[in-house]
C-alpha atoms as a PDB file:
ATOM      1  CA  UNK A   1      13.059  -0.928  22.261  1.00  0.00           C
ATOM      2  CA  UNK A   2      10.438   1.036  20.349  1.00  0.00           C
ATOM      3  CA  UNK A   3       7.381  -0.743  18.953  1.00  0.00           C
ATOM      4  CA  UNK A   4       5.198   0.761  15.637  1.00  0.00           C
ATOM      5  CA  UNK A   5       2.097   0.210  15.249  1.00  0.00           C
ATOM      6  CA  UNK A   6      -0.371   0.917  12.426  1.00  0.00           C
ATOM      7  CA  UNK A   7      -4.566   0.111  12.893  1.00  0.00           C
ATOM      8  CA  UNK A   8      -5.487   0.101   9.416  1.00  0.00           C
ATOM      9  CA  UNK A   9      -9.205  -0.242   8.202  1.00  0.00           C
ATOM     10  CA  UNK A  10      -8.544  -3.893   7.636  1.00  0.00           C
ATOM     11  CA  UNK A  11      -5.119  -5.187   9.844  1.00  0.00           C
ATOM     12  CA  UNK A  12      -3.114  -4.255  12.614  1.00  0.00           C
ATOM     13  CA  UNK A  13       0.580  -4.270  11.429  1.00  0.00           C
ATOM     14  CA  UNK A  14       2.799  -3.923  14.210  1.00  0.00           C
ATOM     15  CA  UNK A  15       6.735  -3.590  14.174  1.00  0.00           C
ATOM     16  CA  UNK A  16       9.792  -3.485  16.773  1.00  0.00           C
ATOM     17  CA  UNK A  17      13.116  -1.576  16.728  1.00  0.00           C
ATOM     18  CA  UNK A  18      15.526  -2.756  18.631  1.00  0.00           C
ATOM     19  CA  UNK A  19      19.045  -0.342  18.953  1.00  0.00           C
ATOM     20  CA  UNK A  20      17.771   1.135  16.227  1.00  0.00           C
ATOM     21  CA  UNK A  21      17.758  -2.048  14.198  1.00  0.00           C
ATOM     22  CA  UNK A  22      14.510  -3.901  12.930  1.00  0.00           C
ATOM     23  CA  UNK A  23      13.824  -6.744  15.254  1.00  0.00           C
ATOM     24  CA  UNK A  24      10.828  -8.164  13.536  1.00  0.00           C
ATOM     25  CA  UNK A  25       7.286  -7.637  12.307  1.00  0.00           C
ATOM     26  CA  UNK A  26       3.947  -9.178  12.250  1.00  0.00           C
ATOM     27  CA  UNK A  27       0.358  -8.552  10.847  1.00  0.00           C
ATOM     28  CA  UNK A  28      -3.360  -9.278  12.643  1.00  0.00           C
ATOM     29  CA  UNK A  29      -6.449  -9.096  11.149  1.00  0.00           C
ATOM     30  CA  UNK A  30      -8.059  -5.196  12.740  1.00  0.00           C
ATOM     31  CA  UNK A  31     -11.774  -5.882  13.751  1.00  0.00           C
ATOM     32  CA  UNK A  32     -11.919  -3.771  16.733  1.00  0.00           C
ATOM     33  CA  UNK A  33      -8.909  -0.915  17.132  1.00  0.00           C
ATOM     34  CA  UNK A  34      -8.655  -1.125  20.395  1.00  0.00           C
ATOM     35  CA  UNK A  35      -8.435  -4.836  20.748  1.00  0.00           C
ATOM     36  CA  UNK A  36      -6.172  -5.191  17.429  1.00  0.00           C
ATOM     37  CA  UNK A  37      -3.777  -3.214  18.941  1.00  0.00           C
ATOM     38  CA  UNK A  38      -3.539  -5.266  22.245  1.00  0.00           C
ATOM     39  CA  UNK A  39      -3.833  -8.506  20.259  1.00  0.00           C
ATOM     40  CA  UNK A  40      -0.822  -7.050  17.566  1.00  0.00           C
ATOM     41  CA  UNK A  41       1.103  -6.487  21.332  1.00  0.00           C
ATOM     42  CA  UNK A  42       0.513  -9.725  23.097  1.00  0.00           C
ATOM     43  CA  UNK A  43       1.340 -11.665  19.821  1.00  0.00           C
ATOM     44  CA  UNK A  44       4.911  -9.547  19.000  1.00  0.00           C
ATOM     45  CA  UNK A  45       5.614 -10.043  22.765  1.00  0.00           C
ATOM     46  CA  UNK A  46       5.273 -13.745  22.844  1.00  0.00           C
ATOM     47  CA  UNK A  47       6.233 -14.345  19.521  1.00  0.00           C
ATOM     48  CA  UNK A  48      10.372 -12.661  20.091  1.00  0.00           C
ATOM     49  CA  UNK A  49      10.346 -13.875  23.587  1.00  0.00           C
ATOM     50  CA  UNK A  50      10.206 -10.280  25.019  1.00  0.00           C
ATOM     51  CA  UNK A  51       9.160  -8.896  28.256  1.00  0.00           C
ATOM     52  CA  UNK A  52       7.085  -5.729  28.653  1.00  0.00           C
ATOM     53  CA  UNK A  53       9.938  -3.745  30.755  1.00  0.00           C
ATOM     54  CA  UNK A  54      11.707  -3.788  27.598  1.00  0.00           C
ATOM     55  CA  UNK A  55       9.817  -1.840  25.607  1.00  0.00           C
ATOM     56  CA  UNK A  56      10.335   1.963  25.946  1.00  0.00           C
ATOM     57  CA  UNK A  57       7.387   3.415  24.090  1.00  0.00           C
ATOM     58  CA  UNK A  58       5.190   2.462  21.284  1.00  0.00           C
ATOM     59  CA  UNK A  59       4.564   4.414  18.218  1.00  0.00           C
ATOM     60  CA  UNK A  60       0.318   4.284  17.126  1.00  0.00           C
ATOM     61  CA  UNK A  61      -0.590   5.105  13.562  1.00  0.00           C
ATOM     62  CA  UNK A  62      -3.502   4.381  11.327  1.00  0.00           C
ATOM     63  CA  UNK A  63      -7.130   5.516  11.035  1.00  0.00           C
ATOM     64  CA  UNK A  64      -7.854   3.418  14.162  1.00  0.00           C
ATOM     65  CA  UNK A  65      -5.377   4.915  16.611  1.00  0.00           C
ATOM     66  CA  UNK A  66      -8.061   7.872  17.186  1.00  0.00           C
ATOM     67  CA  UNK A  67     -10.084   5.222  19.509  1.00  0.00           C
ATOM     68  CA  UNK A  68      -6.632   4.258  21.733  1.00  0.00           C
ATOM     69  CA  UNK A  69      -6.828   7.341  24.052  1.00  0.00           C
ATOM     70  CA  UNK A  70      -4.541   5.139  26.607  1.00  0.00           C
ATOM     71  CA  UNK A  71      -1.224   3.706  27.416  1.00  0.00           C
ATOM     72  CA  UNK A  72      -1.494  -0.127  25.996  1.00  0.00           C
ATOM     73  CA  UNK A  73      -0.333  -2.477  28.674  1.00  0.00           C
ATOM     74  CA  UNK A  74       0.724   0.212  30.846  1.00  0.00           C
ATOM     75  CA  UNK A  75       3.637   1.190  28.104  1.00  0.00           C
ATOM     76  CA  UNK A  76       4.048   4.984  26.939  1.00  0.00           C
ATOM     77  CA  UNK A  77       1.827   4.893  24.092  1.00  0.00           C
ATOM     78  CA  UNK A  78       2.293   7.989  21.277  1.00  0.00           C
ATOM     79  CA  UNK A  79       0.285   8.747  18.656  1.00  0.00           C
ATOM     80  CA  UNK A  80       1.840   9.733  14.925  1.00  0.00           C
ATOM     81  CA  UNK A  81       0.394  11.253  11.998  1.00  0.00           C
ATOM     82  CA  UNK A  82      -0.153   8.604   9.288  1.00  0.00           C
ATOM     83  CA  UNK A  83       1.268  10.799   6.660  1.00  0.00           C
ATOM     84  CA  UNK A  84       4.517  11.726   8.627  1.00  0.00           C
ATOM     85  CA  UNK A  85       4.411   7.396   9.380  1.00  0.00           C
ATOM     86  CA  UNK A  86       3.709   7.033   5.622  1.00  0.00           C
ATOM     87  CA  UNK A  87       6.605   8.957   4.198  1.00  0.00           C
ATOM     88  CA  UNK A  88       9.119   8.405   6.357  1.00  0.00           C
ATOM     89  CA  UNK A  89       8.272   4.249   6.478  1.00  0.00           C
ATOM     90  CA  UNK A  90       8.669   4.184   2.884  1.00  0.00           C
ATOM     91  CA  UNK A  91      11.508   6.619   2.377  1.00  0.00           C
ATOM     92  CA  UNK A  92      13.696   4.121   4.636  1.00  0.00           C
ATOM     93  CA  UNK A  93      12.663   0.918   3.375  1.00  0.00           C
ATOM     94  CA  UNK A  94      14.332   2.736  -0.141  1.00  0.00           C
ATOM     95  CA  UNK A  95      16.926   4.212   1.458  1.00  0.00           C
ATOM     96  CA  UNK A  96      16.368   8.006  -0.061  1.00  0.00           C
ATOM     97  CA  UNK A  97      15.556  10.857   1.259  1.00  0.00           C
ATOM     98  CA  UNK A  98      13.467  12.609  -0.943  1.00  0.00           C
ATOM     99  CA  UNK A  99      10.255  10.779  -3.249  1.00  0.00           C
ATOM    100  CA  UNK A 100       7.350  10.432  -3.518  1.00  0.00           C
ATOM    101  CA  UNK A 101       5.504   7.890  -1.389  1.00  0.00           C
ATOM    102  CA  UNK A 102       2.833   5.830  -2.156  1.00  0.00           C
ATOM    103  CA  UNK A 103       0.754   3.850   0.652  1.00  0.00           C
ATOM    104  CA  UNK A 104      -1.802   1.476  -0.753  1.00  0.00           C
ATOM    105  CA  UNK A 105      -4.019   0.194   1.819  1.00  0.00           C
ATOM    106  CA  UNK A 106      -7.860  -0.084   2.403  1.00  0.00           C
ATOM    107  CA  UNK A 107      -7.627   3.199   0.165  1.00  0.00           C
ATOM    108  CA  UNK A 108      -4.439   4.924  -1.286  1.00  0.00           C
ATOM    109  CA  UNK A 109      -2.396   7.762   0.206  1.00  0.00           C
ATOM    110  CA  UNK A 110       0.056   9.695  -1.324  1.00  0.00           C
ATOM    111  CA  UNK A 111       2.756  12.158   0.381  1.00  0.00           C
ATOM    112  CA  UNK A 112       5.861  13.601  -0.493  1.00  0.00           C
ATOM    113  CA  UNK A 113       8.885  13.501   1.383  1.00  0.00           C
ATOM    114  CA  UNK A 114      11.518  15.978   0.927  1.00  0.00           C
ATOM    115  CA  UNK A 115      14.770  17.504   3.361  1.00  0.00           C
ATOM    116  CA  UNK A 116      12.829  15.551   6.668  1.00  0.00           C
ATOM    117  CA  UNK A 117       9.652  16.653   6.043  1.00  0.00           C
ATOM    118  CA  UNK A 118       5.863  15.519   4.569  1.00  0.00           C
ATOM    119  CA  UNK A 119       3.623  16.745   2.495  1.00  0.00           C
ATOM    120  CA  UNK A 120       0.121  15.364   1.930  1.00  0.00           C
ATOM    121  CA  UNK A 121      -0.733  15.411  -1.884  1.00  0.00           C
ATOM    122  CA  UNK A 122      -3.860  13.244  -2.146  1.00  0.00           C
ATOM    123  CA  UNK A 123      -5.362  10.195  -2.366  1.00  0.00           C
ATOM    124  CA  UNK A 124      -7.912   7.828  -3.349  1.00  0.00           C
ATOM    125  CA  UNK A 125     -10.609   5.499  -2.754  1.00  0.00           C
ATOM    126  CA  UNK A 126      -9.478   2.726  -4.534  1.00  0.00           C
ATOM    127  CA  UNK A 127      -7.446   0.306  -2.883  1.00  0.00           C
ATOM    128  CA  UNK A 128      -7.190  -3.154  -0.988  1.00  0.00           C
ATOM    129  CA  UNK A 129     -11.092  -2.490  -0.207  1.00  0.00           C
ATOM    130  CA  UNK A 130     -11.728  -2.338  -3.614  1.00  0.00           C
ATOM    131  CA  UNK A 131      -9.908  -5.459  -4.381  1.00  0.00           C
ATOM    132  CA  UNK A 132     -11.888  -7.210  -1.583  1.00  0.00           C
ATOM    133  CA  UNK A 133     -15.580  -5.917  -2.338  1.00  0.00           C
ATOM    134  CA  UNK A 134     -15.319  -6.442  -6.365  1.00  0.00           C
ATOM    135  CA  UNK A 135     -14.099  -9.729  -5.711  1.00  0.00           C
ATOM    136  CA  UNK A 136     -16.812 -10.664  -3.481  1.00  0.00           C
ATOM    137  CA  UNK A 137     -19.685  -8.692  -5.849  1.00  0.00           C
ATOM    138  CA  UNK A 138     -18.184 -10.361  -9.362  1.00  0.00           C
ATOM    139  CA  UNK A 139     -15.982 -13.512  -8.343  1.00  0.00           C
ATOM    140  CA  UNK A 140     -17.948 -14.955  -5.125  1.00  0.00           C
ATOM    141  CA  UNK A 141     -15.159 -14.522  -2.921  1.00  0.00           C
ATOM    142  CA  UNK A 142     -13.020 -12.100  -0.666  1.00  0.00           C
ATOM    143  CA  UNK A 143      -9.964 -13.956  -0.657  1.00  0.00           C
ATOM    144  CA  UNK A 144      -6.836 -12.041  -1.241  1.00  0.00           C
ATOM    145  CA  UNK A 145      -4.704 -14.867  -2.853  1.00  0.00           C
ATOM    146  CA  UNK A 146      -7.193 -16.630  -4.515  1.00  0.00           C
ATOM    147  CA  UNK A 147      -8.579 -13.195  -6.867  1.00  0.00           C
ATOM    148  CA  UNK A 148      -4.695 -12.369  -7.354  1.00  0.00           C
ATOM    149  CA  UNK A 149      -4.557 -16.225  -8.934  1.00  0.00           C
ATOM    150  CA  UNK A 150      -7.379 -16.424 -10.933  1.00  0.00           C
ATOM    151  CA  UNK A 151      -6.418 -12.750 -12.545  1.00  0.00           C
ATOM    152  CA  UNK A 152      -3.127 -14.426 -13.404  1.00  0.00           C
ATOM    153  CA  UNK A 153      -4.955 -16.835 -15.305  1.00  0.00           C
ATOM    154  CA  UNK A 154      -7.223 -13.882 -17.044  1.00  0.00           C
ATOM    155  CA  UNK A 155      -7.079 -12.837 -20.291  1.00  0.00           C
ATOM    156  CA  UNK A 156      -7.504  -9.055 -20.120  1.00  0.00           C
ATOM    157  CA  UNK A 157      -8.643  -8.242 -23.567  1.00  0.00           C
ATOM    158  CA  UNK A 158     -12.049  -9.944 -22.930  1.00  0.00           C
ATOM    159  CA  UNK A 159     -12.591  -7.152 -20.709  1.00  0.00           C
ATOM    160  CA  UNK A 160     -10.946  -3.955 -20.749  1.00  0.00           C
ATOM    161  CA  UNK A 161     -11.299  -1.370 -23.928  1.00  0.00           C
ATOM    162  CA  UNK A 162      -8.290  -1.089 -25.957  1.00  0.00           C
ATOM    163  CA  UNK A 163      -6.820   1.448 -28.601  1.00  0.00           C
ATOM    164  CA  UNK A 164      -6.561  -1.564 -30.970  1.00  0.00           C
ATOM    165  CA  UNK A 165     -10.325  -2.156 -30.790  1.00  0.00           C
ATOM    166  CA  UNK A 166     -11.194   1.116 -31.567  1.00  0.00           C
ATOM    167  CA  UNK A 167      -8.379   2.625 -33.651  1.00  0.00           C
ATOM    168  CA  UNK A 168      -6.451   1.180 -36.995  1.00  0.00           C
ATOM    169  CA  UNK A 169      -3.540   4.069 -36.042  1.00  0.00           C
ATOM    170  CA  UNK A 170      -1.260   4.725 -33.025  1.00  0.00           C
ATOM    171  CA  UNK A 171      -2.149   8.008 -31.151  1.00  0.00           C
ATOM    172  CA  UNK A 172       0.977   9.705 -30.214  1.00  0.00           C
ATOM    173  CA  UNK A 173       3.327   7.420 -28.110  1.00  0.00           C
ATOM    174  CA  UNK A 174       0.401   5.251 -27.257  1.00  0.00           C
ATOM    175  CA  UNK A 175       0.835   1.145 -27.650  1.00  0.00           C
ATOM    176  CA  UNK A 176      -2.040  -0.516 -28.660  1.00  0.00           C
ATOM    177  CA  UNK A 177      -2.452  -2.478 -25.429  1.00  0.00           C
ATOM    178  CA  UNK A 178      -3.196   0.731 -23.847  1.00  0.00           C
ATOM    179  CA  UNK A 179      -6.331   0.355 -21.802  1.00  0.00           C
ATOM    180  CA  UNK A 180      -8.488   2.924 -23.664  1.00  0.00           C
ATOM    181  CA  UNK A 181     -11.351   2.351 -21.060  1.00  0.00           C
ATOM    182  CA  UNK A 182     -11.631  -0.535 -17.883  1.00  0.00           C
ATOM    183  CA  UNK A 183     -14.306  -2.415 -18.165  1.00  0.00           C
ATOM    184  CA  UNK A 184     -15.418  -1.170 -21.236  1.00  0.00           C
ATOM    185  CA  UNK A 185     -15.407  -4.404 -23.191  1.00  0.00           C
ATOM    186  CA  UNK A 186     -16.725  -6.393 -20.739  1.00  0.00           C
ATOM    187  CA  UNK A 187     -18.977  -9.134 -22.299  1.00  0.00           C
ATOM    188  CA  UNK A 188     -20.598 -12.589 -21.710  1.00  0.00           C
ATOM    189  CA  UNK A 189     -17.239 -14.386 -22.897  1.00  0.00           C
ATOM    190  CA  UNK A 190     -15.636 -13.180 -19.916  1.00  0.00           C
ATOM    191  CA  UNK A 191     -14.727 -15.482 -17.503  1.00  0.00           C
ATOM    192  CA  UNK A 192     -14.115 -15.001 -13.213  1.00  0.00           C
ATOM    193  CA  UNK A 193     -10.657 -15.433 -14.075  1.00  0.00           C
ATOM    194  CA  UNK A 194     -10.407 -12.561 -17.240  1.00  0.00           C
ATOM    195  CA  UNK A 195     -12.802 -10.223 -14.386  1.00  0.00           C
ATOM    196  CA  UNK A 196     -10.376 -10.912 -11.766  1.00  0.00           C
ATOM    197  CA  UNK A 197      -7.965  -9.266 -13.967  1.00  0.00           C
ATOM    198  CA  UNK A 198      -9.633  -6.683 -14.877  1.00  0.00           C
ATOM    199  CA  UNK A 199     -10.062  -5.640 -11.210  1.00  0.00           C
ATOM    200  CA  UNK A 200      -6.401  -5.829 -10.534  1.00  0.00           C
ATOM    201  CA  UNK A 201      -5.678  -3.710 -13.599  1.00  0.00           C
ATOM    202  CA  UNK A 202      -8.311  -1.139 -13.036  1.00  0.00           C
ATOM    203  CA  UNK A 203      -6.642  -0.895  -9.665  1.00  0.00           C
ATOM    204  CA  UNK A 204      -2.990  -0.374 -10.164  1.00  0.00           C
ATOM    205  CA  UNK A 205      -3.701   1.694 -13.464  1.00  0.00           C
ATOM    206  CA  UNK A 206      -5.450   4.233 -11.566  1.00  0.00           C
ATOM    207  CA  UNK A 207      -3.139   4.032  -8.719  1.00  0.00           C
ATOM    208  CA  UNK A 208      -0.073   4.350 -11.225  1.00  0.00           C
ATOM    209  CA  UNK A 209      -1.625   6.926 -12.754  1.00  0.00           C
ATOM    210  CA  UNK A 210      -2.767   9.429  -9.768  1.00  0.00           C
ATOM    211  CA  UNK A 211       1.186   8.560  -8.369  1.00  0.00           C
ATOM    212  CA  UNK A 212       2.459   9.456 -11.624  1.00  0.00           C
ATOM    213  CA  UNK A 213       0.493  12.882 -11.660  1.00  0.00           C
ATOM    214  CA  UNK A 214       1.955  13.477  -8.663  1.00  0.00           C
ATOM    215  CA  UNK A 215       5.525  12.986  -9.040  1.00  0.00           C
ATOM    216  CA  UNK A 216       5.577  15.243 -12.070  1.00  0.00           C
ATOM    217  CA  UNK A 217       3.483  17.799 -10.346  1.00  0.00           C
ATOM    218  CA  UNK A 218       6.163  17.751  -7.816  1.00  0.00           C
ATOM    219  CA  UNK A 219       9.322  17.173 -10.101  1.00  0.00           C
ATOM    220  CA  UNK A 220      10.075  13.741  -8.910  1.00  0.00           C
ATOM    221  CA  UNK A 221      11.953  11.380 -10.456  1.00  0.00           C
ATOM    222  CA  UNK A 222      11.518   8.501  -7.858  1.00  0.00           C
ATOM    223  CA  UNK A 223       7.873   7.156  -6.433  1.00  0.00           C
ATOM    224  CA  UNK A 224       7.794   4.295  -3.738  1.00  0.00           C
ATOM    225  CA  UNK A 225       4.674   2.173  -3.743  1.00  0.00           C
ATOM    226  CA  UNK A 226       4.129   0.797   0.274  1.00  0.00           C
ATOM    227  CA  UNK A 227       1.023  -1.333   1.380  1.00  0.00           C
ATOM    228  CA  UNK A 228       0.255  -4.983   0.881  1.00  0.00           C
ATOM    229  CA  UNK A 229      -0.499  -3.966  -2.253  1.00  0.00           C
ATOM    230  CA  UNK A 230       2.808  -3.546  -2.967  1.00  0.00           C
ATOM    231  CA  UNK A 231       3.989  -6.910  -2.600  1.00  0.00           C
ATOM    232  CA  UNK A 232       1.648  -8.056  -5.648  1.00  0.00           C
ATOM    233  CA  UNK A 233       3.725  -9.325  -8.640  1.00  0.00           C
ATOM    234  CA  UNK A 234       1.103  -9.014 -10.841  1.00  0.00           C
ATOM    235  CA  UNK A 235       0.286  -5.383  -9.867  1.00  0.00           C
ATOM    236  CA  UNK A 236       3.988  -4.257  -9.835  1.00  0.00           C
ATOM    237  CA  UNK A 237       3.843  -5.815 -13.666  1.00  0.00           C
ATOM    238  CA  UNK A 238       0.867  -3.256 -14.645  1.00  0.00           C
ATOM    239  CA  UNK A 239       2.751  -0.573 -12.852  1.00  0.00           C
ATOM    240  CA  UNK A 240       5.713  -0.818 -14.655  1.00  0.00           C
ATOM    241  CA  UNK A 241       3.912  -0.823 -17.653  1.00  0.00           C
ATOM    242  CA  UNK A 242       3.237   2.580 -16.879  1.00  0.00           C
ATOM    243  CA  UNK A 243       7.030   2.850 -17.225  1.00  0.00           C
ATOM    244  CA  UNK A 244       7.465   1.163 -20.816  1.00  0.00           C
ATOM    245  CA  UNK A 245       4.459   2.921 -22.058  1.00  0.00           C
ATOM    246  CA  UNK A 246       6.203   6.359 -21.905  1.00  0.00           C
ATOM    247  CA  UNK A 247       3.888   7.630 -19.059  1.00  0.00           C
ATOM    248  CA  UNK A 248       6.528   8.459 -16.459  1.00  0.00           C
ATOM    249  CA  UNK A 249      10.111   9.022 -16.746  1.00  0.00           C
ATOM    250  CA  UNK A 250      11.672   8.016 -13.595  1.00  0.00           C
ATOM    251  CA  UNK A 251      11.791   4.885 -10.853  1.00  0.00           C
ATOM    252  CA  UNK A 252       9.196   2.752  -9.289  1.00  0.00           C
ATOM    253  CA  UNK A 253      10.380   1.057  -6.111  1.00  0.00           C
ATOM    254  CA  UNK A 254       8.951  -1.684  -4.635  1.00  0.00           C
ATOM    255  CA  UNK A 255      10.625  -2.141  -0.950  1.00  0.00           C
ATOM    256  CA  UNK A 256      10.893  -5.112   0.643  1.00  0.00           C
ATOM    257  CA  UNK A 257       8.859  -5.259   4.362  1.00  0.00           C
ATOM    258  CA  UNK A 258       6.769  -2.942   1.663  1.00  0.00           C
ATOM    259  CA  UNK A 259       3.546  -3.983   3.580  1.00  0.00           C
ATOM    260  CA  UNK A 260       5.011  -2.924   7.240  1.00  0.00           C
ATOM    261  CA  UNK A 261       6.023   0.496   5.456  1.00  0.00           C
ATOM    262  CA  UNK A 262       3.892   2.434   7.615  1.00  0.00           C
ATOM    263  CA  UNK A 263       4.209   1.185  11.129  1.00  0.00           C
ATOM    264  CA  UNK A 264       7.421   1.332  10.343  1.00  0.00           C
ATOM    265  CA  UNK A 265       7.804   4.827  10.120  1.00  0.00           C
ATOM    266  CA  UNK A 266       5.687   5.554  13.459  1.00  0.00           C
ATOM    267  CA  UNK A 267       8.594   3.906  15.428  1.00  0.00           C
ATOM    268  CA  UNK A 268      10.818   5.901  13.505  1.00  0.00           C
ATOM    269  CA  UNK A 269       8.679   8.845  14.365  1.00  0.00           C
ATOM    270  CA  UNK A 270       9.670   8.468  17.714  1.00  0.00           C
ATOM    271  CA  UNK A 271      13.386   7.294  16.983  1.00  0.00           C
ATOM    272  CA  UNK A 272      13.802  10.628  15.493  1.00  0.00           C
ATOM    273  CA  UNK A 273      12.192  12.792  18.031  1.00  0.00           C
ATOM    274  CA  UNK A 274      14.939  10.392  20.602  1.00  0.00           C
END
């Protein structure tokens, strides 16, 4: 058996392979690196009735594997380059071997995968964090579920900047709903519920767009959005709007175990190497 696990700025995601099979998953929340990383252990360990002598080595990932300079629990403990983690964990959850993969974590990483190896293209600042502080500085709270609800109950045109408001013509292919500028309409009428909603869409539109830039940069036809991020209805509904807008010619993919994306590909990091 070979575990993954990724220390993110904000969880621990840990997985297990088991014959080269998925055996199961499970998330903690990451305050400290070092004790995230035992905690994500203990928990998998207890929670699929294992034993330690049955794990061969574990696979460490994430921006908080730099403090783990030891073997956890006495285990061979290996540490994988996020990107390599990040492209090959999303590349499998799709099954394809070449795309361009999206992570979309505390921030946003973007790599592309092509003939078993990784390139790093970019990334961003906006992410999960994002989603977390501008809910706590404009809605009062920093839970995950409850800003993803009250943007489903938004009304979006209270806040963002639209062609319609500022044009009587179509420009080019461009809809009308096309978000001319986030934010930029924001007034008193808005509600926590239309802000919430224009977080999320300020989010995933810049996301979309940055992955989309990439992809044809690269002459990609295929881009694979990872993360917990991923698992958003809402946000996969703004990203495929990209899509029907005419912005990108191609396939988004949304995998399921999306959010376990990249610890999966540490243990598969080591599965190759095997």
């Amino acid at each position: 058996m070979i575990l993954g696990i990724d220390i993110g700025g904000t969880t621990t995601d840990i997985v297990g392979f088991k014959d080269n099979e998925i055996l199961g998953f499970l998330s903690v929340k990451a305050s400290d690196p070092i004790a995230s990383a035992s905690g994500a252990l203990g928990k998998f360990v207890s929670v699929y009735d294992l034993s330690l002598d049955e794990i061969e080595k574990i696979a460490i990932t994430g921006v908080g594997s730099s403090y783990i300079n030891l073997d956890l629990f006495g285990i061979k403990t290996i540490k994988v380059n996020e990107f390599e983690s990040i492209g090959f964990g999303g590349t499998y959850l799709s099954d394809l071997d070449q795309a361009i993969v999206v992570s979309m974590g505390t921030g946003t990483a973007i790599v592309k995968v092509k003939k078993g190896s990784v390139k790093h293209l970019g990334g961003s600042g906006v992410g999960g964090g994002t989603l977390l502080g501008l809910g706590k500085g404009l809605l009062n709270t920093v839970d995950f579920n409850n800003i993803v609800e009250m943007a489903e109950n938004g009304d979006i045109s209270t806040i963002d900047l639209q062609l319609a408001d500022i044009s009587q013509i179509t420009i080019g292919s461009l809809k009308k709903e096309i978000t001319v500028s986030n934010f930029g309409k924001f007034t008193d009428k808005a509600n926590k519920n239309d802000q919430a909603s224009g977080i999320l869409n300020m989010i995933f539109q810049t996301i979309g767009m940055m992955s989309i830039f990439a992809a044809k940069i690269e002459q990609d036809k295929n881009i694979i959005f990872t993360g917990k991020l991923a698992k958003i209805e809402y946000g996969q509904n703004i990203l495929n709007g990209l899509i029907s807008s005419n912005f990108f010619v191609g396939n988004f993919k949304f995998p399921k175990y999306a959010e376990y994306s990249t610890a999966i590909g540490a243990a598969i990091c080591l599965l190759k190497d095997k």
